[in-house]
N, C-alpha and C. Protein backbone atom coordinates (compact mmCIF):
# COMPACT_ATOMS: atom_id res chain seq x y z
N UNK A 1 15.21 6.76 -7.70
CA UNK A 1 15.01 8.13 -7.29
C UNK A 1 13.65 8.27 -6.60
N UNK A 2 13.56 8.80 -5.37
CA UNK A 2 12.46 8.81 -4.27
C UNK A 2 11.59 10.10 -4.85
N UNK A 3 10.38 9.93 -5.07
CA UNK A 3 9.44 11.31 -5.06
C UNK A 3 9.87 12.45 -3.78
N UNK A 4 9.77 13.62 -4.69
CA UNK A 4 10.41 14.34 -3.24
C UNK A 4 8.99 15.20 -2.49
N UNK A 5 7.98 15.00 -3.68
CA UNK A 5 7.15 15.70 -3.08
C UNK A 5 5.58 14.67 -2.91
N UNK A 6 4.82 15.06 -2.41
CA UNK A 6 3.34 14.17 -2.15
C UNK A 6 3.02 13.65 -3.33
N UNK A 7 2.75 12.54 -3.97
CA UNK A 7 2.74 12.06 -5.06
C UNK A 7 1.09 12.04 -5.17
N UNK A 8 0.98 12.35 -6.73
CA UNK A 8 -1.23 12.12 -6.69
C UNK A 8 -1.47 11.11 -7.16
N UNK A 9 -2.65 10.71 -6.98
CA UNK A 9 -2.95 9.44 -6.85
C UNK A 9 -2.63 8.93 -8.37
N UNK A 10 -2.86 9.38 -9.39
CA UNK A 10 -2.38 8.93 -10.88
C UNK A 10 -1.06 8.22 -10.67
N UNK A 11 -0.05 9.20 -9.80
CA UNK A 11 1.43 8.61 -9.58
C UNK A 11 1.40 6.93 -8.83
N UNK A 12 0.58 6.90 -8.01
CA UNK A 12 0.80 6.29 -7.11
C UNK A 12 0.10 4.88 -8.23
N UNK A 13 -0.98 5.07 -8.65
CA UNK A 13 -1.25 4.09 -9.13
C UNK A 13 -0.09 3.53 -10.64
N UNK A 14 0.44 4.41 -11.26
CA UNK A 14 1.69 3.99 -12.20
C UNK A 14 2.56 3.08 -11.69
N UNK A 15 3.12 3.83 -10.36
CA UNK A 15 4.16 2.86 -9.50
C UNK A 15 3.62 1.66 -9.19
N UNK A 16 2.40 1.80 -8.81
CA UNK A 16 1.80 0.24 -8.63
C UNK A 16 2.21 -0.78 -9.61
N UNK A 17 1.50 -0.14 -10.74
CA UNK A 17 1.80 -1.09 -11.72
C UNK A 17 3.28 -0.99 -12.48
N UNK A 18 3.91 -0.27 -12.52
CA UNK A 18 5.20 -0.60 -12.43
C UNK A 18 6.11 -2.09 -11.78
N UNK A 19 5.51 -1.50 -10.30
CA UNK A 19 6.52 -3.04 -9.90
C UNK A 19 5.31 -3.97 -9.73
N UNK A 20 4.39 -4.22 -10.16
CA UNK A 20 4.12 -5.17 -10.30
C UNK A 20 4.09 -5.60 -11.91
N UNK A 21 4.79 -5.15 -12.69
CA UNK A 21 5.00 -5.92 -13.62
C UNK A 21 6.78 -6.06 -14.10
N UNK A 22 7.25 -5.79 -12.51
CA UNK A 22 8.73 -6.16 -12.74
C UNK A 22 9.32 -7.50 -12.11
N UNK A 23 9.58 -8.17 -13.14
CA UNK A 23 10.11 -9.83 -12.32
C UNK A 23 10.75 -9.49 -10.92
N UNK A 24 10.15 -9.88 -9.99
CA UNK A 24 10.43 -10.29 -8.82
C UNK A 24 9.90 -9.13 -7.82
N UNK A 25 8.89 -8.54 -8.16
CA UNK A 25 8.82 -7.23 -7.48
C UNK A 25 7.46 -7.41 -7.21
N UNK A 26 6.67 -8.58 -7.39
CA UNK A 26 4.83 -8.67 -7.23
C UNK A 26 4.78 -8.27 -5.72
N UNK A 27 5.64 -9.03 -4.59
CA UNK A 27 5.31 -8.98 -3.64
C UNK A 27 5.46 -7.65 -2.90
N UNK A 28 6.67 -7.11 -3.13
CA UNK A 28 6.65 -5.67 -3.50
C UNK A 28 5.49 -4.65 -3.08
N UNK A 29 5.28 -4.73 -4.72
CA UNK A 29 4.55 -3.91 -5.14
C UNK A 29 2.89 -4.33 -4.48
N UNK A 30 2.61 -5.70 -3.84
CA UNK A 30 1.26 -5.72 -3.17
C UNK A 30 1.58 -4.93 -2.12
N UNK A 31 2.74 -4.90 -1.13
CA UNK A 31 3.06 -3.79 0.26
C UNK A 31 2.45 -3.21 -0.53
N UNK A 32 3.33 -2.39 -1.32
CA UNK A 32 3.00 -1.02 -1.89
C UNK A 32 1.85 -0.55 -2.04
N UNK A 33 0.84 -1.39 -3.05
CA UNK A 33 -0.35 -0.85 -2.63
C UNK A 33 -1.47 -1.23 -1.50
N UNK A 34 -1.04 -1.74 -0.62
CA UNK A 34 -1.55 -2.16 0.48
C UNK A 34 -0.97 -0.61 1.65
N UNK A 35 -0.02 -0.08 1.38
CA UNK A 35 0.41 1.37 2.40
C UNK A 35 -0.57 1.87 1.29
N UNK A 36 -0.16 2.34 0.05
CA UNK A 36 -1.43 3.32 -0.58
C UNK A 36 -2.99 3.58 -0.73
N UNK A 37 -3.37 2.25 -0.10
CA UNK A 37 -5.28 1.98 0.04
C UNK A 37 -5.20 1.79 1.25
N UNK A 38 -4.60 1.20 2.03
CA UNK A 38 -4.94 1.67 3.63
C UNK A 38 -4.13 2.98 4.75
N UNK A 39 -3.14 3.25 3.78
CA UNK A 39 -2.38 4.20 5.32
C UNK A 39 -1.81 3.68 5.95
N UNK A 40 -1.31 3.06 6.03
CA UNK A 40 -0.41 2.60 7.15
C UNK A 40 1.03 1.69 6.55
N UNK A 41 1.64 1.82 7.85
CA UNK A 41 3.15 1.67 7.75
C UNK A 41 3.19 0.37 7.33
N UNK A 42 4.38 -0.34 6.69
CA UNK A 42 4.42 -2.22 5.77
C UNK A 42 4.34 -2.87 6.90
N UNK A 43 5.11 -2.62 8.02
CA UNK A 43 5.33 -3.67 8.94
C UNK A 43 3.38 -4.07 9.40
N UNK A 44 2.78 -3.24 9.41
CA UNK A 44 1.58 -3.52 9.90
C UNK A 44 0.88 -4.56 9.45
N UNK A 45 1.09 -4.57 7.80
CA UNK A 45 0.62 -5.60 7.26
C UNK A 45 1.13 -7.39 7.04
N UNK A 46 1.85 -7.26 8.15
CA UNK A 46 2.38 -8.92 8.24
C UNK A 46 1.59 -9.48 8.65
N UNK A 47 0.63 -9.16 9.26
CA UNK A 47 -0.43 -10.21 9.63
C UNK A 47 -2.20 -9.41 9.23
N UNK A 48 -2.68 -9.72 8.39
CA UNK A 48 -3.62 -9.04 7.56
C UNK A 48 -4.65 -10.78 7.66
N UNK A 49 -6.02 -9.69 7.87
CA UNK A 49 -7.15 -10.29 7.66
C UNK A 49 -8.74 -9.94 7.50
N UNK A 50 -8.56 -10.71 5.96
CA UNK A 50 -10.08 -9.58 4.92
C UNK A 50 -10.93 -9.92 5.85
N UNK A 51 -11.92 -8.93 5.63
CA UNK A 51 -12.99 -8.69 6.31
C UNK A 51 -13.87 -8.84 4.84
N UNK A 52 -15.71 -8.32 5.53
CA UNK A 52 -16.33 -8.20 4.46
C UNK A 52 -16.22 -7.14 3.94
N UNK A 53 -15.95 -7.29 2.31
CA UNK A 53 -15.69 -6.78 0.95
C UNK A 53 -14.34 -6.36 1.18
N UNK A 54 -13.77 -4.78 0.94
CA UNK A 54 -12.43 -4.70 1.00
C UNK A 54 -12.13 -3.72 2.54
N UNK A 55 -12.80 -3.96 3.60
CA UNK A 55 -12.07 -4.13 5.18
C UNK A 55 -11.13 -5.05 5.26
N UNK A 56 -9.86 -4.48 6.43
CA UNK A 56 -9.32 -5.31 6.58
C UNK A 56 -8.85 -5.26 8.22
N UNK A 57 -8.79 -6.18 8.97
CA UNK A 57 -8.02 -6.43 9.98
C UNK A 57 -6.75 -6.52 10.60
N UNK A 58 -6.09 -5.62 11.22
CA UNK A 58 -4.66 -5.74 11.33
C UNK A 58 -4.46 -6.53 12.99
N UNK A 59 -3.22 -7.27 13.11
CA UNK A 59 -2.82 -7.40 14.39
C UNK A 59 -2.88 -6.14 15.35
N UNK A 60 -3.01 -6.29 16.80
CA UNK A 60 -3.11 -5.45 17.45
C UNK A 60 -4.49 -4.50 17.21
N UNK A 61 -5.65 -4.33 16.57
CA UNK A 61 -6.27 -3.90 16.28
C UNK A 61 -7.60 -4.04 16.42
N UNK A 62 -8.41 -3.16 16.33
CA UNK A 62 -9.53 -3.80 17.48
C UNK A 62 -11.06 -3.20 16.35
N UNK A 63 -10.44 -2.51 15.23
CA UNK A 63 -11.46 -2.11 14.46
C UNK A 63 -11.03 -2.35 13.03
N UNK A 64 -12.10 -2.75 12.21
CA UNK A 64 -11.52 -3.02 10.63
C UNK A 64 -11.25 -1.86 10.32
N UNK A 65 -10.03 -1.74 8.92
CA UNK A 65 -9.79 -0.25 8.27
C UNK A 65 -10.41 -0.55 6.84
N UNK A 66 -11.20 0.72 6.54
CA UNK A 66 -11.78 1.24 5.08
C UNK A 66 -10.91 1.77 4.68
N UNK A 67 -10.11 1.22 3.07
CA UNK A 67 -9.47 2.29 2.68
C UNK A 67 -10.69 3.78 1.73
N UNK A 68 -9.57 4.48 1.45
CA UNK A 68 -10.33 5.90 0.90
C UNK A 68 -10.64 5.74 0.21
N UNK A 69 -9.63 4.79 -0.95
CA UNK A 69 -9.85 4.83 -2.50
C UNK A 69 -10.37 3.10 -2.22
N UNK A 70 -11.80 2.76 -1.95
CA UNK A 70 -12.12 1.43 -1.94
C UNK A 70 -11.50 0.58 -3.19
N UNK A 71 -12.02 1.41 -4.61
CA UNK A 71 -11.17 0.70 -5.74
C UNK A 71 -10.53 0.23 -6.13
N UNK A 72 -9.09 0.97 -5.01
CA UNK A 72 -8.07 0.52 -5.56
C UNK A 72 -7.42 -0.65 -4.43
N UNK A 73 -8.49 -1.23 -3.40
CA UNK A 73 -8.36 -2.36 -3.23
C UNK A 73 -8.70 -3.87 -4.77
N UNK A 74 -9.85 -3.56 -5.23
CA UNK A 74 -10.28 -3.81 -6.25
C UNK A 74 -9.44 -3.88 -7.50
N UNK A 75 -8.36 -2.75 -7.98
CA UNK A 75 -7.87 -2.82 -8.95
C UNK A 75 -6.68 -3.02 -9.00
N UNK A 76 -5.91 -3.23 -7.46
CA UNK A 76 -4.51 -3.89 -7.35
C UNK A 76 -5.11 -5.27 -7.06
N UNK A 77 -5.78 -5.54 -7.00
CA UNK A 77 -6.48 -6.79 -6.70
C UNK A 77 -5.38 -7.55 -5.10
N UNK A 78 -5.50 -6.87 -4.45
CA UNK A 78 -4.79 -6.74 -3.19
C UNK A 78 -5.42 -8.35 -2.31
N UNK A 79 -6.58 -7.96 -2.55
CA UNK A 79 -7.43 -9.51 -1.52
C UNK A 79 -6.84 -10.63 -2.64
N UNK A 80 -6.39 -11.11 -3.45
CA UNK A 80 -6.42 -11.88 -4.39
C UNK A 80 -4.87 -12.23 -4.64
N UNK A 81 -4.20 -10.96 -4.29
CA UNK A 81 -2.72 -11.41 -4.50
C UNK A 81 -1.73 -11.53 -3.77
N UNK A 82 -2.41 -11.49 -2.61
CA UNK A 82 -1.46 -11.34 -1.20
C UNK A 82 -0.33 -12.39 -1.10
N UNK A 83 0.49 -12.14 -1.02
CA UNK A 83 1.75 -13.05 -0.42
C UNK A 83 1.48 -13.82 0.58
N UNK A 84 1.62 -15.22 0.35
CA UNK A 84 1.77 -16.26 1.56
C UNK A 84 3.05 -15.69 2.72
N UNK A 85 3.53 -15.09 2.63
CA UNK A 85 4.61 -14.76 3.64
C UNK A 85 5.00 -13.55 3.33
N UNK A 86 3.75 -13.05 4.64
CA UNK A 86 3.83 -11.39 4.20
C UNK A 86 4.84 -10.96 5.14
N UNK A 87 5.55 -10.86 5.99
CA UNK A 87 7.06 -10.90 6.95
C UNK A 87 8.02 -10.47 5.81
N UNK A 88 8.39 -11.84 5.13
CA UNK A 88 9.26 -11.85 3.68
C UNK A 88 8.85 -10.08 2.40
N UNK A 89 7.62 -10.11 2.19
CA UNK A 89 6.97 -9.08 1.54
C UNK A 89 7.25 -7.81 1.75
N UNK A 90 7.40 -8.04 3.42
CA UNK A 90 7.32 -6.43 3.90
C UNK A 90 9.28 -5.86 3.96
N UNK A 91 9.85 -6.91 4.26
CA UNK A 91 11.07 -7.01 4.65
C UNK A 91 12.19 -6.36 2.80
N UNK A 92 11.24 -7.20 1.90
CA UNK A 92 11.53 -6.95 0.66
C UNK A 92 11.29 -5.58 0.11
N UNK A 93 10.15 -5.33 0.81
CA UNK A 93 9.84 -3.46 0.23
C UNK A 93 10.63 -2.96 1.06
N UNK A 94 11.00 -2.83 2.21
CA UNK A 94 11.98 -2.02 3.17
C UNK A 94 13.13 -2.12 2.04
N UNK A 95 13.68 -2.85 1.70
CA UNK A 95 14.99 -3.11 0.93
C UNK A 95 14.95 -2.33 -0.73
N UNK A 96 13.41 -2.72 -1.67
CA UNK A 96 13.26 -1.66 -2.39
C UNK A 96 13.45 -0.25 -2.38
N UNK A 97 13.04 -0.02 -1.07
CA UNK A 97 12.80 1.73 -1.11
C UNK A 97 14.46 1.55 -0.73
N UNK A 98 15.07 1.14 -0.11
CA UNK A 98 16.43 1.64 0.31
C UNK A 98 17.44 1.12 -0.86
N UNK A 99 17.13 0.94 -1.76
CA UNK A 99 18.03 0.75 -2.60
C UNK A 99 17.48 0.97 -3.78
N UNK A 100 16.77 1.66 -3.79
CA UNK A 100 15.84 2.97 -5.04
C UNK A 100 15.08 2.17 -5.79
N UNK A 101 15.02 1.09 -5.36
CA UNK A 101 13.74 0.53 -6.83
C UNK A 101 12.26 0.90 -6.64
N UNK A 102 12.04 1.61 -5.29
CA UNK A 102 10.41 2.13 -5.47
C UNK A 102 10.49 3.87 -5.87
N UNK A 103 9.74 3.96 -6.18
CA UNK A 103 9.89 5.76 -6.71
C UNK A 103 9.29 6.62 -5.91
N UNK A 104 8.47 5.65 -4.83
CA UNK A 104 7.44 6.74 -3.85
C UNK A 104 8.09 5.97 -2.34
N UNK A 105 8.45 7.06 -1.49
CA UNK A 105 8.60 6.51 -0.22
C UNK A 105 7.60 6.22 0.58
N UNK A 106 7.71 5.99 1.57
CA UNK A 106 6.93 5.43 2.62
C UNK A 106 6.20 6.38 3.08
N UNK A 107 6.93 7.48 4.05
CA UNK A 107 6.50 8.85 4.25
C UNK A 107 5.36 9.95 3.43
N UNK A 108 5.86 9.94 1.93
CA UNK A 108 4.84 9.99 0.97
C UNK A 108 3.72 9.50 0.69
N UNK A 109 3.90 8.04 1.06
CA UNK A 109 2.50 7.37 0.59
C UNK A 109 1.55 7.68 2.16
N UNK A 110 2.28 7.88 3.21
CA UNK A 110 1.36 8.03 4.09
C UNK A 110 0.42 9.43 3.96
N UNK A 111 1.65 10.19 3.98
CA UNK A 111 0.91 11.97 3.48
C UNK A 111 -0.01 11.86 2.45
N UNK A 112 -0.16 10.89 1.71
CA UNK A 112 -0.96 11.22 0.54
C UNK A 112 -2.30 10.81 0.77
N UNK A 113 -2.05 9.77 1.69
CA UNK A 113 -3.47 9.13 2.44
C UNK A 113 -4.02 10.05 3.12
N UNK A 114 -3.30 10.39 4.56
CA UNK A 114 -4.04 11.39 4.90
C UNK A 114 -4.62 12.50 4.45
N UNK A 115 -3.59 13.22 3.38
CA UNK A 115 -4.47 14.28 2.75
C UNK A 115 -5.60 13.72 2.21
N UNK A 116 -5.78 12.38 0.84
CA UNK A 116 -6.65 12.35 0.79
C UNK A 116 -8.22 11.80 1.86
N UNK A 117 -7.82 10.92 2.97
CA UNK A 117 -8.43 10.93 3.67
C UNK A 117 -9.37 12.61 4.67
N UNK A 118 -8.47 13.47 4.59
CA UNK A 118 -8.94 14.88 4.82
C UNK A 118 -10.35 14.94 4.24
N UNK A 119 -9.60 15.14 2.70
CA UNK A 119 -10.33 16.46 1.31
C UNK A 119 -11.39 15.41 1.30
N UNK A 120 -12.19 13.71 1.69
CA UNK A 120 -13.06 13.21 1.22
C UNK A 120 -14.01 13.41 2.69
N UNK A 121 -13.30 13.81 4.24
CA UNK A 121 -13.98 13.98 5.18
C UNK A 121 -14.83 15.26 5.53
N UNK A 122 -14.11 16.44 4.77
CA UNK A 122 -14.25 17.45 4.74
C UNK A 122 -15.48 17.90 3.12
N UNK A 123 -15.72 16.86 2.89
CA UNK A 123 -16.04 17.04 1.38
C UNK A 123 -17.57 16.55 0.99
């Protein structure tokens, strides 16, 4: 069952750890919190490269991205658990969300970025 509404960050971090502590769902659940600390869509992250501390580099891209919540690069431990075959990773969360095993959509996790990206620019 998909969140129907903007999920807060408490949510977002449950689901994290949710599928990552469901057999076969690590890779999963790193997409997952890799759209929730940076913003952006899974496919983006098939080709990912750390920068210094938790920046990261995407294909096509010409500037590193800061996520909002730096931490929770840190506490999904995202630099540390990345999938050797992030293609496979991303292809696997497309298939989660469409066959209900993630609880937060895609769409959601983006809105939630931006808002919080807003309320910390404005703040």
């Amino acid at each position: 069952m998909v969140t129907p509404t903007i999920p807060s960050d408490q949510h977002i971090v449950d689901e994290y750890f949710r599928l990552m502590s469901t057999p076969g769902f690590q890779q999963v659940g790193w997409v997952f919190g890799m759209v929730a600390a940076y913003g952006k869509p899974p496919e983006d992250f098939c080709d990912v490269q750390w920068k210094d501390g938790v920046k990261i580099l995407l294909k096509d891209r010409k500037r590193s991205i800061v996520p909002v919540h730096p931490q929770w690069t840190i506490l999904f431990r995202l630099k540390e658990t990345q999938p050797k075959t992030l293609r496979v990773s991303c292809e696997k969360f497309k298939k989660g969300i469409k066959e209900g095993y993630i609880n937060i959509d895609v769409p959601h996790l983006l809105e939630a970025y931006k808002q919080r990206k807003y309320f910390y620019s404005v703040n």
